[in-house]
Protein backbone atom coordinates (compact mmCIF):
# COMPACT_ATOMS: atom_id res chain seq x y z
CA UNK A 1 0.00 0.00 0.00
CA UNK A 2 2.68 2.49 1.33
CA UNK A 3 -0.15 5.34 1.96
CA UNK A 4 1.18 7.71 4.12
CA UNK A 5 -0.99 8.55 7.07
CA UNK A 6 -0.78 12.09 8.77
CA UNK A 7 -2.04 12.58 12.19
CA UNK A 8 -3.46 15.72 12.17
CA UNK A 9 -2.24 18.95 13.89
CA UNK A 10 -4.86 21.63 13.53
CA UNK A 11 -6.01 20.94 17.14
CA UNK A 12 -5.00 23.62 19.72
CA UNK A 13 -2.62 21.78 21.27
CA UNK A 14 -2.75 22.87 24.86
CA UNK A 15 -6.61 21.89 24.87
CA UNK A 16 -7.40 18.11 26.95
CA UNK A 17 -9.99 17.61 24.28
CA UNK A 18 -7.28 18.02 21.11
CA UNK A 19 -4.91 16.05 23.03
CA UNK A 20 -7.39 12.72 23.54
CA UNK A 21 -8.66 13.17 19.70
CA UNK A 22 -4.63 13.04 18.56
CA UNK A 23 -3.93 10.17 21.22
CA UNK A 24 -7.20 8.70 19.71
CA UNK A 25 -6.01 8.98 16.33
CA UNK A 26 -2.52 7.73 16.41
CA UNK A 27 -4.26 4.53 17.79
CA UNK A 28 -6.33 3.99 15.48
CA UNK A 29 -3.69 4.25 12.74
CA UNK A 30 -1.52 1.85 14.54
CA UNK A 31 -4.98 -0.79 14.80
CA UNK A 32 -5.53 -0.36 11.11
CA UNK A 33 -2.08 0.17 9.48
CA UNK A 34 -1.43 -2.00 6.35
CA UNK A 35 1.42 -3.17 4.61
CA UNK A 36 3.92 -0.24 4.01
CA UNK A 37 1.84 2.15 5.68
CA UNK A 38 3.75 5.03 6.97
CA UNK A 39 2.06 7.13 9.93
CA UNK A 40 3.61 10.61 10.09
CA UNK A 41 3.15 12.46 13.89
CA UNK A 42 2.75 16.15 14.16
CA UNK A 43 5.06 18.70 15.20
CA UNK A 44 3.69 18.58 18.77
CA UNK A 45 3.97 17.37 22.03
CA UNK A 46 1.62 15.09 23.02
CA UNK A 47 0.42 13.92 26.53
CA UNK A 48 -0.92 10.35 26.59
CA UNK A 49 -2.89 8.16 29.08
CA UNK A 50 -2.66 4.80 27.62
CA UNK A 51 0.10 2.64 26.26
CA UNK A 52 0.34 2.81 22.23
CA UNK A 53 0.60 -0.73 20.76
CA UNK A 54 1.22 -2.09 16.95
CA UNK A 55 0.61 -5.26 16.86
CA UNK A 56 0.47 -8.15 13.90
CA UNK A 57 1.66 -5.60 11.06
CA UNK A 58 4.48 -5.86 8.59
CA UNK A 59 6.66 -2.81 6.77
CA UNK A 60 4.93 -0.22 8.81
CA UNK A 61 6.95 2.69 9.74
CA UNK A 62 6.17 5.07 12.40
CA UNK A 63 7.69 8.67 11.79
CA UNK A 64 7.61 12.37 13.34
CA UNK A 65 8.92 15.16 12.47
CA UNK A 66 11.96 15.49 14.74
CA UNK A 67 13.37 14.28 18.10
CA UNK A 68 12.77 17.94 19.04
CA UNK A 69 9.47 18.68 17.15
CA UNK A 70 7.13 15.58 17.97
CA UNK A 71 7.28 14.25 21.57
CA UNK A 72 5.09 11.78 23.25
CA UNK A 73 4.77 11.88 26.45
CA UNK A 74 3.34 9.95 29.27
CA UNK A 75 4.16 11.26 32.48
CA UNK A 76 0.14 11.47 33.53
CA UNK A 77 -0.43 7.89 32.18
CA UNK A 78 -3.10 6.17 33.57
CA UNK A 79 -3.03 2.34 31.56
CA UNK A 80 -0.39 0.11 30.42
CA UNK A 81 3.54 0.31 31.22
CA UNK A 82 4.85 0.89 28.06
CA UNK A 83 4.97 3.98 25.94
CA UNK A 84 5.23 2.04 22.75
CA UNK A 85 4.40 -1.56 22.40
CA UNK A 86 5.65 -3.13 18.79
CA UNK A 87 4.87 -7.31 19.29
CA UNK A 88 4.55 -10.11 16.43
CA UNK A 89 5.69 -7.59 13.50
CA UNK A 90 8.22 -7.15 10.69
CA UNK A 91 9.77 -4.46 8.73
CA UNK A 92 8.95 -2.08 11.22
CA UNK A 93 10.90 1.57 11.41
CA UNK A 94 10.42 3.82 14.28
CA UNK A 95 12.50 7.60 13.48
CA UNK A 96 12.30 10.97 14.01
CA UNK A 97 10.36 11.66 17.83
CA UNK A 98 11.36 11.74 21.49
CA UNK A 99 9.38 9.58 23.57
CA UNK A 100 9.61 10.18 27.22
CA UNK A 101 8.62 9.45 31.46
CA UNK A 102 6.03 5.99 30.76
CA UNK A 103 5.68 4.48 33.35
CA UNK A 104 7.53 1.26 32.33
CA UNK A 105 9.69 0.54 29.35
CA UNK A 106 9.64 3.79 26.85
CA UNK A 107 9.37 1.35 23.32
CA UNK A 108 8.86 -1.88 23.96
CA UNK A 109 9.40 -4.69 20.78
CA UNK A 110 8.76 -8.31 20.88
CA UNK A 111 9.26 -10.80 18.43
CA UNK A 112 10.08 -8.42 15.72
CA UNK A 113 11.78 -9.45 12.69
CA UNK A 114 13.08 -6.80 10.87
CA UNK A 115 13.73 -3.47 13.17
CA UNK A 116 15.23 -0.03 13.00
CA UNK A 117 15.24 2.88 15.48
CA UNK A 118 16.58 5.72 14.09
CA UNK A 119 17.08 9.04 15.48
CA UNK A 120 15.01 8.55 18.84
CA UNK A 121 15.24 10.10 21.79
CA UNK A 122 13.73 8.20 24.75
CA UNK A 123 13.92 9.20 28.41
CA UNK A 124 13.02 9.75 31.71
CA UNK A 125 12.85 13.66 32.45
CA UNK A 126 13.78 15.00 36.05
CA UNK A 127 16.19 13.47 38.33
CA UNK A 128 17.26 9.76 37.93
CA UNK A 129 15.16 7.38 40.46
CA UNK A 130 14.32 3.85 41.05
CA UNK A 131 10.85 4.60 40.23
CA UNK A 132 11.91 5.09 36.44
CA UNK A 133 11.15 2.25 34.18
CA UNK A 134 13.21 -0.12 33.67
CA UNK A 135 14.12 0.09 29.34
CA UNK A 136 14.64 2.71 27.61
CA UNK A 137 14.65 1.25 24.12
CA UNK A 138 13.83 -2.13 24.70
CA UNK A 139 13.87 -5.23 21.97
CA UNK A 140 13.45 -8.63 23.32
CA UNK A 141 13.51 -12.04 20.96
CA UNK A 142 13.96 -9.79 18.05
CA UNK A 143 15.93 -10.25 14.72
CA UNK A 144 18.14 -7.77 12.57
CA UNK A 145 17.52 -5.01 14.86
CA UNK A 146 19.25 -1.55 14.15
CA UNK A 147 19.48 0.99 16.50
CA UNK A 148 21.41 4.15 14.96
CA UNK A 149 21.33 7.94 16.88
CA UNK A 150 19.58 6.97 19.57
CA UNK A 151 19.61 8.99 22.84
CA UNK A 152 18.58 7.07 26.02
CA UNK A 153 18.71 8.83 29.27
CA UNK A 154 17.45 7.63 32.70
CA UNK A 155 16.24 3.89 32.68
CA UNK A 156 16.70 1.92 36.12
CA UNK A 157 18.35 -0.73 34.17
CA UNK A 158 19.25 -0.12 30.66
CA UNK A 159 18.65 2.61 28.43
CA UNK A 160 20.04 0.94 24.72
CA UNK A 161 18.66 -3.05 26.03
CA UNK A 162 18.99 -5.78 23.67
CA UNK A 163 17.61 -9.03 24.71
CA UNK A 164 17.47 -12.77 23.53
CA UNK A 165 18.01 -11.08 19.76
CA UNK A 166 19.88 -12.19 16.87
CA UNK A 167 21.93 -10.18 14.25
CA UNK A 168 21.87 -6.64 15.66
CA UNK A 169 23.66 -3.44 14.98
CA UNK A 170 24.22 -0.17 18.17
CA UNK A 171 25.97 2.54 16.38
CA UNK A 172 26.16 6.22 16.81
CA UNK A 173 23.69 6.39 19.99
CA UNK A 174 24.05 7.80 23.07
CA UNK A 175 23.16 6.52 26.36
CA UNK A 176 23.73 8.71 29.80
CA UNK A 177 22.21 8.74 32.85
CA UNK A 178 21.17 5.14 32.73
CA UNK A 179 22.37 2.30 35.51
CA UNK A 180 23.55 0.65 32.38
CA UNK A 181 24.09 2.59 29.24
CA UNK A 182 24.19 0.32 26.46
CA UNK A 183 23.36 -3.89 27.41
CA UNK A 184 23.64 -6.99 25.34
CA UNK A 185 21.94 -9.48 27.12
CA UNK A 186 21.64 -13.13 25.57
CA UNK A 187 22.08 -12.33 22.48
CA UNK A 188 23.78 -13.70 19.48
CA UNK A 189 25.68 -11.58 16.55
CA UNK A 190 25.61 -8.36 18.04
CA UNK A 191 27.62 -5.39 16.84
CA UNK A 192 28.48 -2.14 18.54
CA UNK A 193 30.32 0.32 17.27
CA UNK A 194 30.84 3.96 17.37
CA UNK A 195 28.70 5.15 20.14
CA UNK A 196 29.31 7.67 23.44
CA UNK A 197 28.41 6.11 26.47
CA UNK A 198 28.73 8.43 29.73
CA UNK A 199 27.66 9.38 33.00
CA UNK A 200 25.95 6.12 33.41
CA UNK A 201 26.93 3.52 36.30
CA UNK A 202 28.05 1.00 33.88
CA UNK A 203 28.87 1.92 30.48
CA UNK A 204 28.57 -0.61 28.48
CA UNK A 205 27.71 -4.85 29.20
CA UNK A 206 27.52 -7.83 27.27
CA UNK A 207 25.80 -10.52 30.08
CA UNK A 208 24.30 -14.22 28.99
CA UNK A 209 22.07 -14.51 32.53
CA UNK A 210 20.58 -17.53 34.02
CA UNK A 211 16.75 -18.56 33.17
CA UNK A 212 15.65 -17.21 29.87
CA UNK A 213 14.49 -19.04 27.08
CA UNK A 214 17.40 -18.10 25.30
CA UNK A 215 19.80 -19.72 26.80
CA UNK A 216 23.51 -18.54 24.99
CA UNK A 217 24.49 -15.30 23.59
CA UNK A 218 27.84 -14.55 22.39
CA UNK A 219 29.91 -13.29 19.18
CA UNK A 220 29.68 -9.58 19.94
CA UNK A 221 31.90 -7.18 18.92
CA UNK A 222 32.55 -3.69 20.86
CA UNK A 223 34.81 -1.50 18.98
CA UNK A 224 35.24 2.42 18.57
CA UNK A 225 33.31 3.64 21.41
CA UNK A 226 33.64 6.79 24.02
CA UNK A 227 33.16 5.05 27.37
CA UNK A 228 33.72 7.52 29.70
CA UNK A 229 33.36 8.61 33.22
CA UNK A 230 29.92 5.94 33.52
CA UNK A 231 30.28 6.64 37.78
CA UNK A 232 26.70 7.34 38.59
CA UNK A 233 25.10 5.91 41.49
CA UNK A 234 23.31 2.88 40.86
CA UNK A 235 20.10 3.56 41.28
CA UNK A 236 18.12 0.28 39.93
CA UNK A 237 15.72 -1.05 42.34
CA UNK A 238 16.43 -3.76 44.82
CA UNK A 239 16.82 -7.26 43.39
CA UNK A 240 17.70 -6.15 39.93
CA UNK A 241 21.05 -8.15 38.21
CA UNK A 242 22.11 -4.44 37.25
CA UNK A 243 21.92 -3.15 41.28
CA UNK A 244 25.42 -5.35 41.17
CA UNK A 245 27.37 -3.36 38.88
CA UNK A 246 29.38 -0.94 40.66
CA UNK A 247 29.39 2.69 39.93
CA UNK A 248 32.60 3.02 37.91
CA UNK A 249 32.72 0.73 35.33
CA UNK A 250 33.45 0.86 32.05
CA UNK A 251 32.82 -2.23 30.25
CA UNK A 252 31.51 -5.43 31.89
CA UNK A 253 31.37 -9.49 30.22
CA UNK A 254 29.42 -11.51 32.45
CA UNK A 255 29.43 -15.18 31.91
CA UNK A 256 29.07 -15.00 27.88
CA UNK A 257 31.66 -16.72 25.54
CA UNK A 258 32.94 -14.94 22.05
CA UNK A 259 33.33 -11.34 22.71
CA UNK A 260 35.84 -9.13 21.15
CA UNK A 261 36.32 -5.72 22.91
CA UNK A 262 38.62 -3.54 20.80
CA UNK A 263 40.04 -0.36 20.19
CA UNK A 264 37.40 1.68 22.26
CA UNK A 265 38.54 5.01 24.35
CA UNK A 266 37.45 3.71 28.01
CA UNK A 267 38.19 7.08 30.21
CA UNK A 268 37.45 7.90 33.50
CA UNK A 269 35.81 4.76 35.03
CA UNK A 270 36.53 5.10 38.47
CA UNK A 271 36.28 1.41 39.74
CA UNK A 272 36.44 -1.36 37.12
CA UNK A 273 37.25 -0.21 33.65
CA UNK A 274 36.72 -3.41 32.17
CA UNK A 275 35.54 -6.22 34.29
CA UNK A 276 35.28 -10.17 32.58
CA UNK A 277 33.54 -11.64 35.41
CA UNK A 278 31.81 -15.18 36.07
CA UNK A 279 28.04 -15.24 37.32
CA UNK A 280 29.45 -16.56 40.52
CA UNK A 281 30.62 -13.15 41.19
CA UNK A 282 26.73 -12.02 41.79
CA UNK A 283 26.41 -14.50 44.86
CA UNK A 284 22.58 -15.19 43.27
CA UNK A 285 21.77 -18.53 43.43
CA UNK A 286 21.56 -20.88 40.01
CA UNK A 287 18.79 -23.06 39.52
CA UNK A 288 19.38 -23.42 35.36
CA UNK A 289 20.78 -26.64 34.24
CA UNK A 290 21.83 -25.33 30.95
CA UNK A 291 23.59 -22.08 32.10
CA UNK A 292 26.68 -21.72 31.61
CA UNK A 293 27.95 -19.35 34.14
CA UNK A 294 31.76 -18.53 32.88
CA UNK A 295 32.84 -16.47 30.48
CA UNK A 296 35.20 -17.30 27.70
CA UNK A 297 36.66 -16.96 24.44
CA UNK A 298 36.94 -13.40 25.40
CA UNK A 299 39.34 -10.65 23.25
CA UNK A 300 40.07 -7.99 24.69
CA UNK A 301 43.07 -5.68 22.61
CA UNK A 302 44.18 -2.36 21.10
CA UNK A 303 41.85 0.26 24.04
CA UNK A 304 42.45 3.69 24.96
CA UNK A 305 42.41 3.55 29.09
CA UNK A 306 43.26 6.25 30.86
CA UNK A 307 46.31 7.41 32.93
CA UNK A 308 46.90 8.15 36.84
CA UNK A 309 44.75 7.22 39.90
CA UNK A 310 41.30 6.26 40.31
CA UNK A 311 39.11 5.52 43.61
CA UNK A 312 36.86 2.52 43.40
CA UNK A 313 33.51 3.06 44.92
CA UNK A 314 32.45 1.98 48.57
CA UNK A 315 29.14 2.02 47.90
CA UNK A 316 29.30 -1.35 46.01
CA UNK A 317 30.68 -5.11 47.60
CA UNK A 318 33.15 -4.82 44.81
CA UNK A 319 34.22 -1.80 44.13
CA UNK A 320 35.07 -1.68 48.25
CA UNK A 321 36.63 -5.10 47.82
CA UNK A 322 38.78 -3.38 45.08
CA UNK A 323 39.82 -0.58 46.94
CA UNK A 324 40.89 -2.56 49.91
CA UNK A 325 42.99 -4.81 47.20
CA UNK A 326 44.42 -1.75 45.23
CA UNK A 327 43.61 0.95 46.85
CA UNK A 328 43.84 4.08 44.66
CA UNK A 329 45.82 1.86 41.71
CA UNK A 330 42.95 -0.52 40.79
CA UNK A 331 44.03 -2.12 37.00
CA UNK A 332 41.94 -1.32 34.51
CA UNK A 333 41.26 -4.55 33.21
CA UNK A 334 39.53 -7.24 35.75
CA UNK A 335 39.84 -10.60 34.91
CA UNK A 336 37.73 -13.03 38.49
CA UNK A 337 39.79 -16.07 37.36
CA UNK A 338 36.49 -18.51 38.32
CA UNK A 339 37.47 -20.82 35.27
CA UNK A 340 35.25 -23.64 33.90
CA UNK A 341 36.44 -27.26 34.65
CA UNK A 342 35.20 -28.30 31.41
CA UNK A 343 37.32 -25.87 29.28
CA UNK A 344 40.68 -26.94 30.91
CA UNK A 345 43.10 -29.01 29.20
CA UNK A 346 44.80 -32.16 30.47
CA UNK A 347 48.07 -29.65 32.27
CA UNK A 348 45.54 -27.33 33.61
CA UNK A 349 45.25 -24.97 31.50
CA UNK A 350 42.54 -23.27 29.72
CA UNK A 351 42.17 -24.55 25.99
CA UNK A 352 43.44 -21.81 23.89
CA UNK A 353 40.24 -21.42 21.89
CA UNK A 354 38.25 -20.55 25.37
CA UNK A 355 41.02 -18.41 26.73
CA UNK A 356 40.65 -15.01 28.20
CA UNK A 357 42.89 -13.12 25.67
CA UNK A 358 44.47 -8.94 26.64
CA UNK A 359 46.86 -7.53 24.49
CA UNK A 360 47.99 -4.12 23.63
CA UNK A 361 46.00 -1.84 25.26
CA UNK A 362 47.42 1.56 26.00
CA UNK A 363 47.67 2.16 29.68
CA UNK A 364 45.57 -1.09 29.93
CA UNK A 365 47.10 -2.64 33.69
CA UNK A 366 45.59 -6.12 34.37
CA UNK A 367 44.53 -8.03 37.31
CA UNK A 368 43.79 -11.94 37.96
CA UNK A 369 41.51 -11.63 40.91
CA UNK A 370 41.29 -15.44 41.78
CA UNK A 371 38.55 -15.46 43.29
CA UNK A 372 37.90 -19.04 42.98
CA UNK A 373 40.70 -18.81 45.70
CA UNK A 374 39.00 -16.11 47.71
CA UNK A 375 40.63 -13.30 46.16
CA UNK A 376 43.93 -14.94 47.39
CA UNK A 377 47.02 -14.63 45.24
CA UNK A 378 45.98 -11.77 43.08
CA UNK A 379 48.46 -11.80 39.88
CA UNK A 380 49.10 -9.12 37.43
CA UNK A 381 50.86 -10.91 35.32
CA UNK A 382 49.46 -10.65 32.12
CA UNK A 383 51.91 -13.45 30.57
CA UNK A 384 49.06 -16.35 30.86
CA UNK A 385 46.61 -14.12 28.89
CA UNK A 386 48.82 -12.52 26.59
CA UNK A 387 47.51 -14.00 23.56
CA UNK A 388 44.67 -14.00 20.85
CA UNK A 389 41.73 -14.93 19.06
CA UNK A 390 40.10 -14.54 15.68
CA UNK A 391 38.50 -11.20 15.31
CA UNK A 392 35.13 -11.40 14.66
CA UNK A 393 34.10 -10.17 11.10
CA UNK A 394 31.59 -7.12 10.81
CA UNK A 395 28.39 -8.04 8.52
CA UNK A 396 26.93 -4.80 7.59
């Protein structure tokens, strides 16, 4: 069809009565939207009650007329979580709008094949707080998802969230003010490139967690990113994975296998610059059979870390634990040593194609915590990891 579909504008938009008949509209576009529709937003900003959904549609795109011309907001909404709900779709395109303060996740997409957000701002207006929801932009069980000049500001958990995905480009967006800025979270073929993540508590992870129908992520590539000064206070609510991450840190692989981390500038990060860490390190229980807790096959070469000093939190278990191991010198790459039985080879060590590999990173000092031996025995040496693997190729 590809009819283009404009919500109209000529209500006064300060009026409760234009607002509902423009909130009413842009529903009923999204409930009737066929194939290659394209649903243009006014130059407005427009309060909503209820959570907008798409649902069931294919090559529908979903456009305003700038991130600082056409914003949706929903900070008096009365129904729903979401802001945006996308679910059972493909060939959708969401550009051009700010979205901002739902009372969950700002877009939400689910089992999407086929996804682009382009030029988006989403966020959370006012102060950060635990009360904030939890996603910023927010696709879950999705495929060939690109997410390019995005802004993301002020989600309890992750403003730039990609979840139990496959084949996904990050590129050129900017996350602040988030616990985590950018997150990669079970997900397969994931590339990152090119972004500014800042002022967030953790800048940017790659995590495979523990009961999720997806059960392995892994061959993600992180490479030409600003990572800098991500020391906020954590402020995700109580008994979320992300409350662990400590204020500080740059770049954190938990318990996911085939990452390459490479020539990023990773400034600033006061506590753990980058941290390759073992689920074991959360102290949460694990009930899933087929979760493989360690990391491996990890690549981590040719970063930017800064010089001098830096003081680890106390307001975290482990940034205090590294200040009272390093003090004011903690290394800027983390390595917990918790190694996997089954990846060892017959003289004890690792097999080389599950090693943790660190190698020519400017300023980058390194750490072996061992804290399969209660952080006993800490070794810098970076001899045993000095090594490499395959990079992983970039499919455009």
């Amino acid at each position: 069809m590809n009819r283009f579909l404009l919500i109209a504008s000529f209500f006064l938009p300060g009026t409760a009565s234009a607002q509902a008949d423009v909130e009413k509209q842009i529903q009923t576009q999204l409930i009737l939207a066929e194939d290659g529709d394209v649903i243009e937003l006014p130059a407005m900003k427009i309060y909503l009650g209820n959570t907008l959904s798409l649902d069931e549609k294919k090559n529908v795109t979903i456009r305003g007329a700038g991130q600082d011309k056409t914003i949706l907001s929903f900070k008096g909404q009365t129904q729903g979580a979401e802001g945006l709900k996308v679910t059972n779709s493909q060939g959708i395109v969401l550009e051009n709008f700010t979205i901002e303060d739902a009372k969950g996740d700002l877009i939400k997409t689910q089992a999407v094949k086929g996804l682009v957000f382009r030029d988006i701002t989403a966020r959370w207006t006012g102060k950060p707080k635990k009360t904030n929801g939890s996603y910023a932009l927010y696709p879950v069980q999705c495929q060939n998802v690109r997410m390019e000049r995005c802004t993301a500001i002020g989600a309890s958990d992750a403003g730039l969230y990609v979840g139990q995905s496959d084949s996904v480009w990050v590129t050129k967006c900017y996350a602040k003010n988030n616990v985590a800025g950018i997150e990669i979270e079970n997900t397969t073929n994931a590339w990152v490139y090119e972004n500014f993540a800042a002022y967030n508590t953790g800048g940017i992870l790659v995590f495979d967690l523990p009961d999720l129908p997806k059960k392995r992520g892994g061959h993600v590539k992180v490479w030409k990113n600003k990572i800098v000064q991500n020391n906020y206070r954590n402020f995700a609510p109580k008994g979320n994975i992300v409350g662990k991450v400590p204020p500080g840190t740059g770049v954190m692989v938990l318990a996911t296998n085939d990452v390459e981390i490479h020539d990023n500038y990773i400034m600033d990060n006061k506590t753990a610059s980058t941290a390759i860490i073992s689920y074991y390190i959360t102290e949460n229980p694990i009930k899933d059979k087929a979760y493989i807790p360690y990391p491996s096959s990890i690549y981590i070469h040719d970063n930017v870390y800064s010089e001098g000093k830096r003081m680890p939190t106390w307001k975290n278990k482990l940034g205090f634990l590294f200040w009272l191991k390093f003090g004011r010198n903690v290394p800027h790459i983390l390595y917990d040593g918790i190694q996997n039985p089954d990846y060892l080879a017959g003289d004890g060590m690792v097999k080389p194609e599950y090693r943790i590999c660190v190698r020519n990173n400017e300023n980058g000092t390194f750490a072996n915590l061992k804290a399969g031996n209660k952080f006993k025995g800490i070794s810098r040496d970076l001899t045993p990891h000095d090594c490499e693997h395959e990079s992983i190729s970039f499919d455009r």
